[in-house]
Structure formats: C-alpha cells, structure tokens
Protein backbone atom coordinates (compact mmCIF):
# COMPACT_ATOMS: atom_id res chain seq x y z
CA UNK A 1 -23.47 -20.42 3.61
CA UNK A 2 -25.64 -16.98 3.32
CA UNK A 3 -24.14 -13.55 3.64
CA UNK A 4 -25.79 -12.86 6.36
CA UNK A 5 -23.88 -15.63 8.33
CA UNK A 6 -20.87 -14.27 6.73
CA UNK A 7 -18.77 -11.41 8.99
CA UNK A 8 -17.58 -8.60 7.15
CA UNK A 9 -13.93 -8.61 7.07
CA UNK A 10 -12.62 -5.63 9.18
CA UNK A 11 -9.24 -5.41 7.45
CA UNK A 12 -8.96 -2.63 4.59
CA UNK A 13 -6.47 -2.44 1.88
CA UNK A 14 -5.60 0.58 0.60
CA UNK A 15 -3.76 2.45 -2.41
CA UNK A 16 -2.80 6.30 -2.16
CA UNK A 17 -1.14 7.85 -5.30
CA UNK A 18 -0.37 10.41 -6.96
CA UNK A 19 2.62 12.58 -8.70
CA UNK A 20 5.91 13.20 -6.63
CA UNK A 21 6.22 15.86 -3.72
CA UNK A 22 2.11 16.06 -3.40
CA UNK A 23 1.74 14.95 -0.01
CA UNK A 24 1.05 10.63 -0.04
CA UNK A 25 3.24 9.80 2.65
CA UNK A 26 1.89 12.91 5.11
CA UNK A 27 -1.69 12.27 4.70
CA UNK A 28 -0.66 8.48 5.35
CA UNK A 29 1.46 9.50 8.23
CA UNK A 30 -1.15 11.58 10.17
CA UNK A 31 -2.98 8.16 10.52
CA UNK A 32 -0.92 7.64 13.82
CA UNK A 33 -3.67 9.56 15.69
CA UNK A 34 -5.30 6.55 15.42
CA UNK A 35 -3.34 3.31 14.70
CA UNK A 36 0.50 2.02 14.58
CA UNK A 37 2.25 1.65 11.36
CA UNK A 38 4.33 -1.02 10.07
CA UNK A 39 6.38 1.58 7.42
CA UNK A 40 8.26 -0.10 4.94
CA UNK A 41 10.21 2.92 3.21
CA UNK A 42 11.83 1.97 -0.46
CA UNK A 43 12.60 5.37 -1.69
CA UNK A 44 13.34 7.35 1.25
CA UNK A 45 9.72 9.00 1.20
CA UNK A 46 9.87 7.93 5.13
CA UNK A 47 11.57 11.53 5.73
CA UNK A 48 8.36 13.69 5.64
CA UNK A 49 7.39 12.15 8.67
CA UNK A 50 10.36 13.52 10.94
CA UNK A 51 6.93 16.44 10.55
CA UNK A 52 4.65 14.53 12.81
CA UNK A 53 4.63 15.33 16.83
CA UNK A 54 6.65 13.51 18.68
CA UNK A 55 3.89 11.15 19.95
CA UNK A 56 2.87 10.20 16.78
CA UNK A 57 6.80 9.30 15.59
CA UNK A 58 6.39 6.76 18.43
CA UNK A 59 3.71 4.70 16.84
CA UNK A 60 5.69 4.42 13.72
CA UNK A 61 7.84 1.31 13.08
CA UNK A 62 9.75 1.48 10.39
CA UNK A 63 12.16 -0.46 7.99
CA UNK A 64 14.17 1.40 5.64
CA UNK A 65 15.16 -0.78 2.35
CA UNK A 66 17.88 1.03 0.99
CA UNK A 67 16.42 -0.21 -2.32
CA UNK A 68 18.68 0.70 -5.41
CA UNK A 69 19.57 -0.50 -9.38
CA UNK A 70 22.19 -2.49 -8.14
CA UNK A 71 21.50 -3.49 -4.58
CA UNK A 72 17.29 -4.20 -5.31
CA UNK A 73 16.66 -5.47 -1.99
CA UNK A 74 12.98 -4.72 -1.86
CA UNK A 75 12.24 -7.09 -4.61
CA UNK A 76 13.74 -9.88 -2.12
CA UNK A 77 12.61 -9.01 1.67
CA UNK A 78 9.13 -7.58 0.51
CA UNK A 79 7.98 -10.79 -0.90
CA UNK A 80 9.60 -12.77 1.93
CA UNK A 81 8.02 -10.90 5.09
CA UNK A 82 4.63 -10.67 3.24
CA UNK A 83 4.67 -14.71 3.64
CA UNK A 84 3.55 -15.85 7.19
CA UNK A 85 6.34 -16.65 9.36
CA UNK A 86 8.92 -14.54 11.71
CA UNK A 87 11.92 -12.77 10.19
CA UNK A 88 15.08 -11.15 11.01
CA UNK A 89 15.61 -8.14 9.02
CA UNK A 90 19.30 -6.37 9.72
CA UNK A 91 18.85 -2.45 9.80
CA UNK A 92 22.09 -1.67 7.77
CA UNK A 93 21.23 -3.66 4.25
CA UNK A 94 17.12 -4.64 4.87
CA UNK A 95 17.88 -8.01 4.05
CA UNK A 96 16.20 -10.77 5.85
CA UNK A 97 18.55 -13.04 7.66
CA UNK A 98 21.51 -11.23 6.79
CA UNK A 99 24.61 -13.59 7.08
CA UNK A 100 26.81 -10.52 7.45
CA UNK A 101 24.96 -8.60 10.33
CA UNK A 102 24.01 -11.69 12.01
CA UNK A 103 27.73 -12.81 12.22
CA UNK A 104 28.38 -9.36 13.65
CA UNK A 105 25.85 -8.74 15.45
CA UNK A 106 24.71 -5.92 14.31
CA UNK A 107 21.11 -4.33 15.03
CA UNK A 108 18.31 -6.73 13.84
CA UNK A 109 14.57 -6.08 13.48
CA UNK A 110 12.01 -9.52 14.13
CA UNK A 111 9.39 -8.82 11.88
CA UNK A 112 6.13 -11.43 12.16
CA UNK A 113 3.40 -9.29 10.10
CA UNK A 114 0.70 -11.85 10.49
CA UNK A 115 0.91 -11.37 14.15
CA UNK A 116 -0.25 -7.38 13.84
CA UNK A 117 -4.31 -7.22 14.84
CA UNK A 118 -6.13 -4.17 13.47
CA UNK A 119 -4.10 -1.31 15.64
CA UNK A 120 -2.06 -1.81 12.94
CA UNK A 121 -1.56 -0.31 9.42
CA UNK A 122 1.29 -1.79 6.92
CA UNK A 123 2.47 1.15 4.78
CA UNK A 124 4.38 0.00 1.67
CA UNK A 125 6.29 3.05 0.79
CA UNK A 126 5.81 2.63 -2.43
CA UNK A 127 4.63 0.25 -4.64
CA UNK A 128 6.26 2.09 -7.82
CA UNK A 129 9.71 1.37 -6.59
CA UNK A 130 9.07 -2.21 -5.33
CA UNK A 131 7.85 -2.64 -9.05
CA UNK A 132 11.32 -1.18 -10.22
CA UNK A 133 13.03 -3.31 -7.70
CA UNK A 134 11.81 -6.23 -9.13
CA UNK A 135 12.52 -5.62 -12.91
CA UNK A 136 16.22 -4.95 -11.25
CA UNK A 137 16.31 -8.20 -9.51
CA UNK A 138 15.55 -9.90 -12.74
CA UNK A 139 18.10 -8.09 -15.04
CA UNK A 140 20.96 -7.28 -12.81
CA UNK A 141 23.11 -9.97 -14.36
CA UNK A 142 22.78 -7.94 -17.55
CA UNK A 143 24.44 -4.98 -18.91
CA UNK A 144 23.17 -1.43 -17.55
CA UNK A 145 21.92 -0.92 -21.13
CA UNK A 146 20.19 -3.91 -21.26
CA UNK A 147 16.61 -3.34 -22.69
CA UNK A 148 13.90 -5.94 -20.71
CA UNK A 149 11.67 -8.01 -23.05
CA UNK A 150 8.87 -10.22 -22.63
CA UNK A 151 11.17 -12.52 -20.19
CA UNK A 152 11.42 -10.14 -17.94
CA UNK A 153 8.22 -8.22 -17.97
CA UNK A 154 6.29 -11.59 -17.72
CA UNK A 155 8.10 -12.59 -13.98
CA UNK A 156 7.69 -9.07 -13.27
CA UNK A 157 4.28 -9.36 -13.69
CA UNK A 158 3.63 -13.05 -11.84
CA UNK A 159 6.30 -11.84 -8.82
CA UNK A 160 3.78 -8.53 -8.89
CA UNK A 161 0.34 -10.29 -8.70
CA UNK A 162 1.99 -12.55 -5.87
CA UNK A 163 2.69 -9.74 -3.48
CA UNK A 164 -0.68 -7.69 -4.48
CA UNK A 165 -2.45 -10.93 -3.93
CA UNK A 166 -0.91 -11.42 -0.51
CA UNK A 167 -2.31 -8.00 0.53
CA UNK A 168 -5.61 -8.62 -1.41
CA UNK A 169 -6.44 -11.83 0.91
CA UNK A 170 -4.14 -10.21 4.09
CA UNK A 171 -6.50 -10.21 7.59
CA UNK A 172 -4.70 -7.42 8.33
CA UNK A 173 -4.47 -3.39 7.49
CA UNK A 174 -2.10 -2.53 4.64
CA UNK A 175 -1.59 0.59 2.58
CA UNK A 176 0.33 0.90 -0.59
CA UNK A 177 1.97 4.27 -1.48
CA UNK A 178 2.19 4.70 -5.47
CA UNK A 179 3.45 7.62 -8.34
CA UNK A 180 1.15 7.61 -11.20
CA UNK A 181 1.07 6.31 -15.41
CA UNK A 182 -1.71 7.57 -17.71
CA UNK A 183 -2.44 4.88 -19.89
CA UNK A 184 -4.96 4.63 -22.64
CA UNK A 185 -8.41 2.40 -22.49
CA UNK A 186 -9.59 0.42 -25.07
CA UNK A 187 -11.41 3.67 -26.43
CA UNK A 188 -8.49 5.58 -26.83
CA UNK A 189 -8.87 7.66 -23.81
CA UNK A 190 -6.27 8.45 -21.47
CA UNK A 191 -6.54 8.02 -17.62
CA UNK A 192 -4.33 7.70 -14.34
CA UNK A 193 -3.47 4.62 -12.43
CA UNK A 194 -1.01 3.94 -10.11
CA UNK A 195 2.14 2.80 -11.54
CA UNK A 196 3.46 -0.37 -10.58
CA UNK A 197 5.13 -2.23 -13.31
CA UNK A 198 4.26 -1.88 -16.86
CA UNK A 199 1.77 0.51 -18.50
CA UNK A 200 -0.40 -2.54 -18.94
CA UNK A 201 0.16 -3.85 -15.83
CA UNK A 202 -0.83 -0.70 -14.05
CA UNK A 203 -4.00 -0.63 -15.44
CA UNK A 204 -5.07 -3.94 -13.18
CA UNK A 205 -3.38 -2.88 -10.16
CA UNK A 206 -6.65 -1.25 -8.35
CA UNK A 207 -8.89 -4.31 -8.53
CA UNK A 208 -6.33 -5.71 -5.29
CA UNK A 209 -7.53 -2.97 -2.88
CA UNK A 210 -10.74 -2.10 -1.38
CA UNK A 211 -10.15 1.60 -1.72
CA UNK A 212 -7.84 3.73 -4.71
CA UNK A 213 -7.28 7.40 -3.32
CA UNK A 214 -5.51 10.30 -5.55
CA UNK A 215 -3.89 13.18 -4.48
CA UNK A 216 -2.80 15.56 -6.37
CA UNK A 217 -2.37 19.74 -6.11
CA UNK A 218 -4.36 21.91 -8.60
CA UNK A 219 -4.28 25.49 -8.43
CA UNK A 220 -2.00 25.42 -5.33
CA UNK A 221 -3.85 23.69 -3.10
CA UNK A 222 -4.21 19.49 -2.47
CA UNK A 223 -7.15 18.04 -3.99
CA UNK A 224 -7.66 14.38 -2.99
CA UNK A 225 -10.63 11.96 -4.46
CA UNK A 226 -11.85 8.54 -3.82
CA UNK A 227 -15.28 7.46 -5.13
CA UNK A 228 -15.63 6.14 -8.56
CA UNK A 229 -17.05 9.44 -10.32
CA UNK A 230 -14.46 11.41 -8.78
CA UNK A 231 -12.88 12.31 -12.38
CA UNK A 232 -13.23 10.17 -15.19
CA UNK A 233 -9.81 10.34 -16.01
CA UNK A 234 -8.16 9.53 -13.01
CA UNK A 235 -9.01 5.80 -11.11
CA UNK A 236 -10.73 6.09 -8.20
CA UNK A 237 -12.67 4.10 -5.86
CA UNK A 238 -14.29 2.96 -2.44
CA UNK A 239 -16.16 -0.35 -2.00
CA UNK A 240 -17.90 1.29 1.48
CA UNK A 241 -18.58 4.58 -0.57
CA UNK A 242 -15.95 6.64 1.08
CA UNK A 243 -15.42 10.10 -0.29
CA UNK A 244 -12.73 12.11 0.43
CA UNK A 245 -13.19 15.07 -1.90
CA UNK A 246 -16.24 15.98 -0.28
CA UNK A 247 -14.38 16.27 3.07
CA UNK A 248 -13.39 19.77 3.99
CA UNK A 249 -9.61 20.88 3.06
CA UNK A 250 -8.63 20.99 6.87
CA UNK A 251 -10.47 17.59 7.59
CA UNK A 252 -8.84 15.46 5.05
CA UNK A 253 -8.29 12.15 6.56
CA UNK A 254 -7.89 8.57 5.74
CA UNK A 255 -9.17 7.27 8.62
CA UNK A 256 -12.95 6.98 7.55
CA UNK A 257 -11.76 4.10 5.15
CA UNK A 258 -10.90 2.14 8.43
CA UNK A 259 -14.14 3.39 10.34
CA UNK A 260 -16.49 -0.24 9.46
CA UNK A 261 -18.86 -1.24 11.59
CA UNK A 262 -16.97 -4.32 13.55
CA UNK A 263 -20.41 -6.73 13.57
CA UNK A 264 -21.04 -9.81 11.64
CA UNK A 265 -23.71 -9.43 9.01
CA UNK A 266 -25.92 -11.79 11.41
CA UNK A 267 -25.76 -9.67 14.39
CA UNK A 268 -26.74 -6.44 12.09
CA UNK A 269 -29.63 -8.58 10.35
CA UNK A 270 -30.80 -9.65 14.08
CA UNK A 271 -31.20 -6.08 15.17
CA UNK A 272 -32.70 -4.72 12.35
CA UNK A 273 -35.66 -8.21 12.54
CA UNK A 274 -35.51 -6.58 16.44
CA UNK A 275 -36.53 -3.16 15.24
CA UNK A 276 -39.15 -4.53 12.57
CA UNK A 277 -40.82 -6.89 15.26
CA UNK A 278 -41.29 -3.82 18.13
C-alpha cells in the first residue's frame, strides 16, 4: 500500500517533563479549553488543578491511585486498564475489581479507555512514579533495605516497554507527565530525559511518543521547548515540527500538538493534483 492511501493517524502521544513544582500538570490542565481528560493522578500532582475555572474542573475525570512503597497500586491497575476491555476501579484503594469495595458497595468508577474518541486526552500523572511503582511491586516481598539487581531492573524494564508500547500503538490521545534524569551519551556528555525507570532506561523512553516537551523555570520565569534543537542538552522533540519556545510567554499551549489536519493523505494528494490541473 502507498502513503498516500495511508490516513494519518489523528491520535498524538505526548510526554511533558521537567523538575518538581515547574508547572507540568497546569500547562496540561489548561488543555480542558479544548478536550476532556482521562487524569490518572499517582503522586497527588492532580491538586494544582483545584486552579482551573470551574467549567474546566468539569471536563476532568479523574482517578486518584493512592500509589505508595507499600501499597504500589499503580504498577497493577495502570497496566490492566491500558489493555482493552471495561473495568471497575473502586475510588477508596484504585484497584480494579476491588473484592473489598465491591462487597460493600462502595463508590466504583467503569473505566473502558478504548471507548474514548479524540475529545479525549489520557493524562498519566506521572510516568516517574508508575516507574517507582513498579520496581515496588517487584520487591515488596523483600526487606525495606533490599538493594534491586538485575532481576528486578530487567521486569522493570519489560513491564515498562509494555505500558509505553500500549500508548505508542493507542488510537487514542494520551499524555504522560514525567520528573527528569541527566544521563550521559556515549560521548560523555550529559543531557535530560524523562525519568522513568533506570538511568539507562530513561534514555529510550522518548522514542514511544510523537512529541517530548520540557518545562522548566530559568531566571524566574517558565521556559518550555519542544523541537529537536531546542537545547542540546535537554531531549526534545516534535514529529509535526511543533515549537513551543517560540510561542509567546502568555500563549503557551499544548494544544497545537493536537491541531493535525484530520484528512487522509489521499484526499490531501487529490486536492493538491486539483490545484496543479486548474
């Protein structure tokens, strides 16, 4: 099959990170002028939020995973409710078909994520702790002071690619939410990526989005960047060219990443052999 019978998939996965405190989850949030979000929150980052109007809190769903060293229950529903398929998720532990709250009927949330069309945006809230979550899952038979090895940073790493995957290949809108690692090349140069996992690991995680997007604040004020030459020492990217650090201050938005032309590649190549023939 040629490209040009191929549609452009509208869907667009992105990844927004940066240090603590610098402002991921509100320049995510303000997104609700335009579309619903699915919010997944892990670490509480949900809060900032509670800032929006009142109209826009409305067009945010969210699940709260109250994700910790000893209860890592974002490790187990994140996984399950990326797979197609309708869930149950109780409100009190974010488990997914909680025995306890079922029995009791206590409140439950149906989830179906494959069902969402493109109104939608799933906001993983954030990717750093589900990473965390995971290496807790695998170790919390052990001791506190256990030290994880190669058995447990290879399933980290497998259960990892499985879930990025899932979004990589996902027909629908997602966002991941990350903190940052600096992490040297093969040079010996340092540079940023979002943390998820391991050092190593973290290094990889950008290939799985269409679009990486730092923020960051520099001589108090928010800087954010997104194509490829942005700085050479942080990792940045947009596969439709998208540049956010050449929007003004006051105009910062992610909403340009969604803003694709929704036309198959054939109906753009038949107009353009329309223009060329008049």
């Amino acid at each position: 099959m040629k490209l040009s019978e191929v549609a452009q998939r509208q869907a667009q996965h992105l990844i927004v990170f940066g240090d603590p405190k610098v402002g991921k989850s509100e320049l995510v949030g303000e997104l609700t002028k335009y579309f619903n979000l699915f919010w997944f929150s892990l670490d509480g980052g949900h809060s900032v939020l509670y800032k929006l109007p009142a109209a826009q809190q409305e067009k945010i769903r969210l699940i709260v995973l109250p994700d910790t060293g000893d209860y890592p229950i974002a490790a187990e529903t994140c996984r399950k409710v990326m797979k197609p398929g309708a869930y149950q998720v109780c409100l009190q532990h974010g488990k997914v078909s909680c025995f306890l709250c079922l029995k009791e009927k206590n409140p439950i949330e149906e989830i179906n994520l494959h069902a969402l069309d493109l109104d939608w945006i799933i906001v993983w809230d954030n990717l750093s702790q589900l990473g965390d979550s995971i290496m807790n899952h695998l170790t919390k038979d052990k001791e506190d002071t256990f030290k994880p090895g190669w058995d447990e940073y290879m399933p980290q790493g497998q259960l990892l690619t499985k879930f990025l995957s899932g979004i990589q290949h996902s027909p629908q809108n997602h966002i991941c939410i990350a903190h940052t690692i600096e992490a040297e090349l093969e040079d010996g140069k340092l540079k940023v990526f979002p943390l998820c996992g391991t050092r190593n690991y973290s290094r990889g995680v950008g290939k799985y989005f269409d679009h990486i997007v730092h923020v960051d604040v520099r001589n108090k004020k928010h800087t954010f960047g997104s194509a490829t030459t942005y700085l050479l020492n942080i990792s940045t990217g947009s596969r439709t060219n998208v540049k956010v650090e050449d929007m003004k201050p006051e105009e910062v938005s992610l909403k340009p990443f969604f803003d694709i032309q929704k036309k198959s590649a054939t109906a753009i190549l038949t107009e353009v052999k329309g223009v060329i023939s008049k």
